[in-house]
Every structure is written in C-alpha cells, then in structure tokens.
Protein backbone atom coordinates (compact mmCIF):
# COMPACT_ATOMS: atom_id res chain seq x y z
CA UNK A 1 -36.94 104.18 151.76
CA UNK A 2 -35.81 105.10 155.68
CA UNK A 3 -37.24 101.37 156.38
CA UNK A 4 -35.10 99.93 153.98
CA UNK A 5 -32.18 101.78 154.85
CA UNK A 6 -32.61 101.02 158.55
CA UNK A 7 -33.28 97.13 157.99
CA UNK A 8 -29.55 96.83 155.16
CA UNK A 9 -27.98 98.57 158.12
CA UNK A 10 -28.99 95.84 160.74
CA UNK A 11 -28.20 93.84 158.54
CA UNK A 12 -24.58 94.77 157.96
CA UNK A 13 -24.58 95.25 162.28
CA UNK A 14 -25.85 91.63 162.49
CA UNK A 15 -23.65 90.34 160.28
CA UNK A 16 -20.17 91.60 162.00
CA UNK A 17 -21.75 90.77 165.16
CA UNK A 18 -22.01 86.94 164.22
CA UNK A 19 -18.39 87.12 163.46
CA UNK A 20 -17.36 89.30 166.42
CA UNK A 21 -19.28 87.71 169.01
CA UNK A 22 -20.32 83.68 167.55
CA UNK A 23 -23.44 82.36 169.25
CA UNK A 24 -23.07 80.31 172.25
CA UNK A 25 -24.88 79.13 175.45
CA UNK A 26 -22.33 79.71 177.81
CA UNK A 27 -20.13 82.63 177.23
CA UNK A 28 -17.36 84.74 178.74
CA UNK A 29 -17.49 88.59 178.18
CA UNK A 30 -14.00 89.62 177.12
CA UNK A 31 -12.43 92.85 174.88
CA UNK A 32 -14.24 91.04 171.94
CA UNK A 33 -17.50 91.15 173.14
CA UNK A 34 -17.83 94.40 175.35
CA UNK A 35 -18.27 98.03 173.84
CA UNK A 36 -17.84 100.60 176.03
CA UNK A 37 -18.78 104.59 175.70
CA UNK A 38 -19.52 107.59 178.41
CA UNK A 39 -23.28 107.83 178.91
CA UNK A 40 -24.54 110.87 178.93
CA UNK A 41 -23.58 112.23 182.27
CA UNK A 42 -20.14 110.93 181.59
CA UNK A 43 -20.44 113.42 178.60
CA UNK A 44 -21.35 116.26 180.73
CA UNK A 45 -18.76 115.64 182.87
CA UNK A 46 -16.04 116.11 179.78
CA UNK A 47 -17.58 119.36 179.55
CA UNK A 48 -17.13 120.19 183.01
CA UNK A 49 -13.36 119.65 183.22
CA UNK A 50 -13.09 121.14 179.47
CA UNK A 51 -14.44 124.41 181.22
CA UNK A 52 -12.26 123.99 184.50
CA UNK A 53 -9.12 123.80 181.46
CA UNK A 54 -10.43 126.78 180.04
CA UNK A 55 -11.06 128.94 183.09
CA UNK A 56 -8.10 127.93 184.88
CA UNK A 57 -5.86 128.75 181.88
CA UNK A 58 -6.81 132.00 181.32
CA UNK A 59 -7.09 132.70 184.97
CA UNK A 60 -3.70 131.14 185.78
CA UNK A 61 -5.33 129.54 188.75
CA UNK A 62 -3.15 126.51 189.69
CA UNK A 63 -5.57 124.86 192.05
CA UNK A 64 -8.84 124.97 189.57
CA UNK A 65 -5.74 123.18 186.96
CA UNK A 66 -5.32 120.72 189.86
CA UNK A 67 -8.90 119.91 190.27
CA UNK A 68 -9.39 119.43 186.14
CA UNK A 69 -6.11 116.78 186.44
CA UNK A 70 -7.90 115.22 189.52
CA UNK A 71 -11.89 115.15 188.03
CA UNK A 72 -9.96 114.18 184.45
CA UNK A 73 -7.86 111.38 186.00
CA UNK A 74 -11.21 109.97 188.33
CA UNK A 75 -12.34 109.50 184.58
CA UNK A 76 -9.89 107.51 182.83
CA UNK A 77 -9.94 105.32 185.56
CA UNK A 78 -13.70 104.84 186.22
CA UNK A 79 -13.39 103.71 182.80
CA UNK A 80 -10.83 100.51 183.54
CA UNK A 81 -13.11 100.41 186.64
CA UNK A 82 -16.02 99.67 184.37
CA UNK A 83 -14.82 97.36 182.09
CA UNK A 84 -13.08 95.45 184.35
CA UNK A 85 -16.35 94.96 186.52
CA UNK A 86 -18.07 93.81 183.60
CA UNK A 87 -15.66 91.28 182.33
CA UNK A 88 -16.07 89.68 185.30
CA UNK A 89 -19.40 88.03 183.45
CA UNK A 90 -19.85 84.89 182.65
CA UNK A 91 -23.41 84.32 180.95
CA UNK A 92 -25.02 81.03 180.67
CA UNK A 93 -28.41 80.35 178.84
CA UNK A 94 -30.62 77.76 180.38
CA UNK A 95 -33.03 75.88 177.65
CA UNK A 96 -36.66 77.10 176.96
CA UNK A 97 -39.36 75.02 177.73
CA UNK A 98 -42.24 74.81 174.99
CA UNK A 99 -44.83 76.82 175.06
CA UNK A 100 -48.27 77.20 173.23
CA UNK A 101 -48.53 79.88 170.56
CA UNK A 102 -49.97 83.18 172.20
CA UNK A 103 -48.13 82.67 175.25
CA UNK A 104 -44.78 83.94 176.48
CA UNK A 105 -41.50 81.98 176.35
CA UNK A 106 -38.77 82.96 179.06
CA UNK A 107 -35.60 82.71 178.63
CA UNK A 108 -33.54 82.49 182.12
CA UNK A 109 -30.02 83.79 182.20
CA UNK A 110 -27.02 83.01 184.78
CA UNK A 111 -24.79 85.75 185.32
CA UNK A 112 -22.11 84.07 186.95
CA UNK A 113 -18.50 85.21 188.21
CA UNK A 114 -15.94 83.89 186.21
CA UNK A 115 -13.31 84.19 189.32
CA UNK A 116 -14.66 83.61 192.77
CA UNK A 117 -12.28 85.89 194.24
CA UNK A 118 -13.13 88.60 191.98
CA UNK A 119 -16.78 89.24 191.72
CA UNK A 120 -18.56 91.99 189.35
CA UNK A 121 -20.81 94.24 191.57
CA UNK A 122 -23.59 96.85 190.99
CA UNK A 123 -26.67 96.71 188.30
CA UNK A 124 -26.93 95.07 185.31
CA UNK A 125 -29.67 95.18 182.67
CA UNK A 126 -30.89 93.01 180.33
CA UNK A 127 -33.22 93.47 177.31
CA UNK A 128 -33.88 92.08 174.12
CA UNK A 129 -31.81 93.89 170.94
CA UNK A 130 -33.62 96.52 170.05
CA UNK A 131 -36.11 96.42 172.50
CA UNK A 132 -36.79 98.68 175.32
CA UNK A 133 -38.35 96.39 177.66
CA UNK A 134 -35.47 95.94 180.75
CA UNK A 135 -34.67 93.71 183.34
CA UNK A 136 -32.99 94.44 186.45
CA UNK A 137 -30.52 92.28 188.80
CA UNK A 138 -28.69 93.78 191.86
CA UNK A 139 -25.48 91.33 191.83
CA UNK A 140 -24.86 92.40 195.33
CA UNK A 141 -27.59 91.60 196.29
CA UNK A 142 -27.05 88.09 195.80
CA UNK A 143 -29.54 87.59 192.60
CA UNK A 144 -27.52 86.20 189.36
CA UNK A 145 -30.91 85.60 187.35
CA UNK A 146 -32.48 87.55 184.53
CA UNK A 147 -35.71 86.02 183.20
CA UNK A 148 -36.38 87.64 179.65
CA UNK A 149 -39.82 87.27 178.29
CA UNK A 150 -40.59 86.49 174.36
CA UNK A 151 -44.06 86.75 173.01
CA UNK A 152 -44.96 83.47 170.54
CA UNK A 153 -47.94 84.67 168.43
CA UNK A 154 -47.61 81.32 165.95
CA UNK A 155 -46.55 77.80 166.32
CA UNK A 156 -42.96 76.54 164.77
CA UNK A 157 -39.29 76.69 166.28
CA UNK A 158 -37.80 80.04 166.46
CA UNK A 159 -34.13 81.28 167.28
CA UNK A 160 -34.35 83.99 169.88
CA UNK A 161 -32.48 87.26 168.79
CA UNK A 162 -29.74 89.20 170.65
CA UNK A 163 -29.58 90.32 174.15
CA UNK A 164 -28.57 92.91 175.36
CA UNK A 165 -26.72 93.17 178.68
CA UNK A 166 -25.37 96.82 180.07
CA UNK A 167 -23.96 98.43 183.23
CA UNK A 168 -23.04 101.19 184.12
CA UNK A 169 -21.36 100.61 187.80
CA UNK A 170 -19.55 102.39 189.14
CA UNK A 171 -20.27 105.94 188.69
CA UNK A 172 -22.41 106.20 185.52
CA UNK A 173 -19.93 107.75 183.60
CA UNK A 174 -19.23 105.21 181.25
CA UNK A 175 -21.76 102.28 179.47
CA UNK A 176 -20.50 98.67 178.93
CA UNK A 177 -22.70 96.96 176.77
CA UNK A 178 -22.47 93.61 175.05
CA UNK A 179 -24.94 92.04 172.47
CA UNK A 180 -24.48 88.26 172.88
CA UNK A 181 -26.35 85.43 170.68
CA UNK A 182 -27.02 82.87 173.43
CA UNK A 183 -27.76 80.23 170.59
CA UNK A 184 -31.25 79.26 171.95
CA UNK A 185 -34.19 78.41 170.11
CA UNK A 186 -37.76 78.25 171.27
CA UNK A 187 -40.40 75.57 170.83
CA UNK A 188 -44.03 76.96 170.09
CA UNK A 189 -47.02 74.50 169.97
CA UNK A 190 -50.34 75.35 168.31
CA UNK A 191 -52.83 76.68 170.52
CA UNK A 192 -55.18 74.17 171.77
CA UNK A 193 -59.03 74.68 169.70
CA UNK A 194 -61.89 72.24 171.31
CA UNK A 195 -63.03 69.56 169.54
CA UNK A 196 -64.04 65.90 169.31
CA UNK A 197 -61.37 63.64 169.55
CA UNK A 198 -61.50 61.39 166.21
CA UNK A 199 -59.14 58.26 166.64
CA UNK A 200 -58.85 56.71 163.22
CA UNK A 201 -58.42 52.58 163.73
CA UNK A 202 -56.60 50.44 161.51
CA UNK A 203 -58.98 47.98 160.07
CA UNK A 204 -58.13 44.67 160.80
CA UNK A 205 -55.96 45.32 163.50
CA UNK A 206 -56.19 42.65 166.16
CA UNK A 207 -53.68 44.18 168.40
CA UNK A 208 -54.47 44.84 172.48
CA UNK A 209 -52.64 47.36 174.21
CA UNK A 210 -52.56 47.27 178.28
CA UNK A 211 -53.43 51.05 179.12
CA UNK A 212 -53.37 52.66 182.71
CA UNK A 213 -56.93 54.45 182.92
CA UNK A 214 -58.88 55.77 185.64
CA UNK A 215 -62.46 54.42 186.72
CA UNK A 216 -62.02 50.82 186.14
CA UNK A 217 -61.69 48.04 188.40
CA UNK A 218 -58.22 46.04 187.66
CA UNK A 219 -55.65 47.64 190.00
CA UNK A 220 -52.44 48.20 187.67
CA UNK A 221 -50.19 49.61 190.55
CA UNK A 222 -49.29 52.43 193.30
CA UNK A 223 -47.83 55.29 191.92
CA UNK A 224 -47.19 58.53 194.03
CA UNK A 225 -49.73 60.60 194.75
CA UNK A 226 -49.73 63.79 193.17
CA UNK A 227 -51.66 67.21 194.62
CA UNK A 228 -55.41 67.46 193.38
CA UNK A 229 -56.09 63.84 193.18
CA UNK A 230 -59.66 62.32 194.63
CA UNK A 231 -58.60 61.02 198.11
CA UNK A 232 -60.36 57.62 197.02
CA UNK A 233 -57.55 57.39 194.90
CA UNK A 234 -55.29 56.93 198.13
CA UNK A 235 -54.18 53.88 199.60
CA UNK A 236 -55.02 54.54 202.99
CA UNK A 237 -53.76 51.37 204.43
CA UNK A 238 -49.94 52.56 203.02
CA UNK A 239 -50.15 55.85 204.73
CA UNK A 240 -51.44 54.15 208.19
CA UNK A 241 -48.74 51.94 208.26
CA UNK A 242 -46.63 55.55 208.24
CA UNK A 243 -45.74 54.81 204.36
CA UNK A 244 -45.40 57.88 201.49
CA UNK A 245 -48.87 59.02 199.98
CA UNK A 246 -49.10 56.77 196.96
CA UNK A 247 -52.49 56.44 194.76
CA UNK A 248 -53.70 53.83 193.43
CA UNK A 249 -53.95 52.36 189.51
CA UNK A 250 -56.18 51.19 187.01
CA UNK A 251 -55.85 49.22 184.43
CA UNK A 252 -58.13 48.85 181.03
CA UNK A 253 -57.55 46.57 177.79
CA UNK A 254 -57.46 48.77 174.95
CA UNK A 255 -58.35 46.45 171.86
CA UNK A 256 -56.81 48.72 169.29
CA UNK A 257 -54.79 51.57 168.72
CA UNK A 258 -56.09 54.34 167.59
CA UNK A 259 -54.24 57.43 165.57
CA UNK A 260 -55.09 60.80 164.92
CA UNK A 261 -54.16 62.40 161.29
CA UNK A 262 -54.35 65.12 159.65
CA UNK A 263 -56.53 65.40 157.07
CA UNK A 264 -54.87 67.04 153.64
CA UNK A 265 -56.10 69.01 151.54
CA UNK A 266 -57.82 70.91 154.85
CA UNK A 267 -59.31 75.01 154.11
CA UNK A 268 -57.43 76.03 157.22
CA UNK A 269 -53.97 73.86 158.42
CA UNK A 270 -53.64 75.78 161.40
CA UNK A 271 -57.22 75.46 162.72
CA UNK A 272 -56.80 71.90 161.95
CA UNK A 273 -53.54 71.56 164.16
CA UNK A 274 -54.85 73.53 166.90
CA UNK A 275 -57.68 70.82 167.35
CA UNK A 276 -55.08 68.14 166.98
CA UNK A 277 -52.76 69.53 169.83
CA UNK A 278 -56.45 69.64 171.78
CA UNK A 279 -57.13 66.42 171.14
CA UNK A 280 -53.52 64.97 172.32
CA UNK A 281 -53.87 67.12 175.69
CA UNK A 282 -57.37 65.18 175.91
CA UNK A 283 -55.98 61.81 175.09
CA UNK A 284 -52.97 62.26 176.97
CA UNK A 285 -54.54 63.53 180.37
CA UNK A 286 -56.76 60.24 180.07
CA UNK A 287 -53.55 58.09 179.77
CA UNK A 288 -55.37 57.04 176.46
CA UNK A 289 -52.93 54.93 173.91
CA UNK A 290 -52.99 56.84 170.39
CA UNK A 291 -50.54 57.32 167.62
CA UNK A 292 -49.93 60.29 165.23
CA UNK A 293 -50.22 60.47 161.30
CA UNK A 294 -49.24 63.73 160.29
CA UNK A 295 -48.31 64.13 156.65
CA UNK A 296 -45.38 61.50 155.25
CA UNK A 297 -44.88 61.36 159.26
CA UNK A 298 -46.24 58.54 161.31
CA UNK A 299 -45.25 58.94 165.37
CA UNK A 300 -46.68 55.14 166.65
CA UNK A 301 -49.15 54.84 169.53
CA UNK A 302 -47.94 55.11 173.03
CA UNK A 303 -48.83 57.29 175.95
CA UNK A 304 -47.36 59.32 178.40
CA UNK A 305 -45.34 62.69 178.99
CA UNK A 306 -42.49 62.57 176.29
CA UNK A 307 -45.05 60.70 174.01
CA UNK A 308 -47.48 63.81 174.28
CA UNK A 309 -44.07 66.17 173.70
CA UNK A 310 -43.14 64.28 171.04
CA UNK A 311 -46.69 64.42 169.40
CA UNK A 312 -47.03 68.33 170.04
CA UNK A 313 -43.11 68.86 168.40
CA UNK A 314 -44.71 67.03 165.36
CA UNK A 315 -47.52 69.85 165.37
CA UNK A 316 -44.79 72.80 165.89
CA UNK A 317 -42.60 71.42 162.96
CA UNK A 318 -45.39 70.50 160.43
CA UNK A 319 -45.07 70.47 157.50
CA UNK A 320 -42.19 68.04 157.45
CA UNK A 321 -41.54 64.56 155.64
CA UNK A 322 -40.11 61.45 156.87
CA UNK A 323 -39.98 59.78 160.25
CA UNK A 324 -40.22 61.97 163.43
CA UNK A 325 -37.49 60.94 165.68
C-alpha cells in the first residue's frame, strides 16, 4: 500500500514537472524552473532571530532588536542572493555515446553562464532524481562539467530520468534546486557472448566484393597509422623522407557476401543477440564484408565503423519490422 502510494504521488510530481519544466537539451534556469527553500541551517537561523524578537521584547533591549532587524534582513537578502546566482545557469546536455549492457552510460553536462559579465559562483551539485549519488563542480574554479553516471543492466534505448541540480552559495541558508529533463536518451547494445561467427551465403550469388584485410599481399593503400599497430605495417620509406606515420593496406577479393541472422523461434533471444553483437565486433575488427538479417529487417553487407554502429543499433532495437535506416 505505502509503495503504491509513493509511486501515484511521483506520478502526479512527474506529471506537473513535464508541464512546468518541458524537456530540453539546452536549457535556461529561470522562476519556472528553480524552487527555492532554507536548508536546514537556514531554519535554525529563523529560530535564532525568533528568540533575539522574543528576548529583546520583553527585555526592552533596543540593540538585541537591532541585531534581530540586521541577522533578519542578511536573510531576505541571501535569499535574492541565491536565486539570482543560480539563474545565472545555463545547462546544456551533450549526447551519450552507446554503450554495452552492464556497463555505465555518462551523461556530460555544461553549466554555462548565460551572461559573461555576470557569472554564477560557488558549488553546485548534481545527481540523478531521486538518487543520492552527487557530483560536485567548483564554478570558480574554472570547471563547468558534471559527468553523471547511469548503470545499463539490458540492451534497448532508454530515456534518462531527471536531474537534479542544487546550490546552496552563498551562505547555506537557503537551497535552489531545479529538476530538469535534459531530453536525452541512451543507446545500450547487448553484451558481447563468444562464439563462432556463422556467415550465411546467398546461394547463387556470383557477386565479388573488394575488402581491405590484413595479411595478404595486394597493397590497397596508406592509411594513417594508428597506436598498437605491428611496425611492419609502417611505411618506413614515408617517414624517412620526414612524411606522417602512415601504415600500409591490404587488399583481398571477397567472392560473396556473407550475412548473419537471427535465427527465430530461438529458446533464449538475448543469448542469441549477445553472440550476434560478438560476432559483428569479430567481423568488423577484421574489416570483413557482412550484412545483417534480423527479423523483417535486412541491414546489406558493408564494413566499417558506422556499418558496425548501425548493425549493433539493429541488436539494441530488436524486435522491430521493416527496413533499418
């Protein structure tokens, strides 16, 4: 019962926070999106001019009034003090880079002045909603970044909840909080599983395909050289001459095109797309040609970077139907 009461309520929360504050990458903190409340200290210290009032009332002690006006006016203006520090936030969301489920997305936030001549100053925190897990930046110290990590037990695309940003510069007295819906959504691959890479050929299929592959002896071209490579790989002869470190190319003739698929009805789909996304880091860290036949989905053979990203999305967002674009 306490469960269910707690989730309706977030609920309700959530849903006047999508209309108070709509999700967006970049956004500007303003009266509509900051709350503001005396922490705890800031509470004490209400009590602490309440008792000055009191004891300098019944005393009749003119200078103990003087200090409650002076402690009780500091207040009400630490409080413009705070929110004006904190409106002086501008948050922008940088895009997540996929990761493979069981691993940690981060998402990497700008705070960034939104005046030049008026900077915010002193420590603000960032966590997720509801989470307790904080992260720290010192804006004068000069660091405007605030990496939040995000735990992806299982493959598939996932919009990121709330953060959380609060400060409470300059005295503590007060809290400015915001809970902002940066609009970003995470990409989460299945976890590799080893296993023998099974290209299915078309039969009949006559076509040749030019790959780049290492070991053979057709040199395909110079490329530059990246760190870990054999040094065999290197064209000396470039880098005597005072040239850029460049590595040389193979080429192999591929006489068909191979595709991996998924084969339905399977016991377990997951295990079976974990040793598909193994498979496509194999074929793709061979510079192998291969396509991808995964349900009503066919991705055609190629090779390459965005052809193994394009490959592993297919994974993330199985099942699907239709052409993957």
């Amino acid at each position: 019962m306490l469960n269910y009461v707690k989730q309706s309520w977030q609920g309700r929360v959530n849903q006047w926070l999508n209309k108070r504050i709509p999700a967006a990458s970049k956004q500007r903190l303003n009266l509509r999106s900051i709350f503001i409340f005396p922490t705890w200290f800031g509470l004490g210290y209400l009590v602490t001019c309440a008792g000055l009032f009191i004891l300098g009332t019944n005393y009749q002690n003119n200078l103990m009034l003087l200090l409650f006006d002076l402690l009780l006016g500091l207040f009400l203006l630490n409080l413009f003090a705070s929110y004006m520090n904190f409106s002086r936030l501008q948050i922008h969301a940088l895009p997540i880079q996929p990761v493979f489920a069981g691993g940690h997305a981060s998402l990497a936030i700008h705070l960034q002045p939104t005046d030049e001549d008026a900077l915010a100053h002193g420590m603000v925190n960032a966590c997720w909603w509801n989470d307790n897990t904080v992260q720290c930046v010192d804006l004068d110290s000069g660091y405007t970044r605030i990496s939040l990590p995000y735990f992806t037990p299982k493959r598939g695309i996932y919009s990121l909840p709330r953060v959380t940003l609060f400060s409470e510069y300059p005295f503590g007295l007060y809290r400015c909080w915001t809970h902002l819906n940066l609009d970003q959504h995470v990409m989460v691959y299945p976890a590799p599983h080893a296993s023998k890479v099974q290209l299915q050929f078309k039969p009949g299929n006559g076509e040749q395909y030019s790959t780049q592959q290492e070991g053979h002896d057709d040199f395909y071209a110079l490329r530059p050289y990246q760190q870990g490579e054999p040094l065999h790989r290197v064209a000396w002869k470039n880098v005597a001459k005072g040239g850029e470190w460049v590595s040389k190319s193979f080429s192999h003739v591929q006489s068909q095109a191979g595709y991996l698929e998924l084969i339905t009805p399977c016991s377990d789909t997951e295990l079976e797309l974990s040793r598909l996304c193994y498979q496509i880091l194999t074929l793709s860290e061979n510079n192998i040609l291969f396509g991808l036949k995964l349900g009503n989905a066919t991705i055609e053979p190629s090779q390459g970077e965005q052809h193994k990203h394009r490959c592993l999305a297919a994974l993330a967002h199985y099942p699907t139907t239709g052409e993957i674009v």
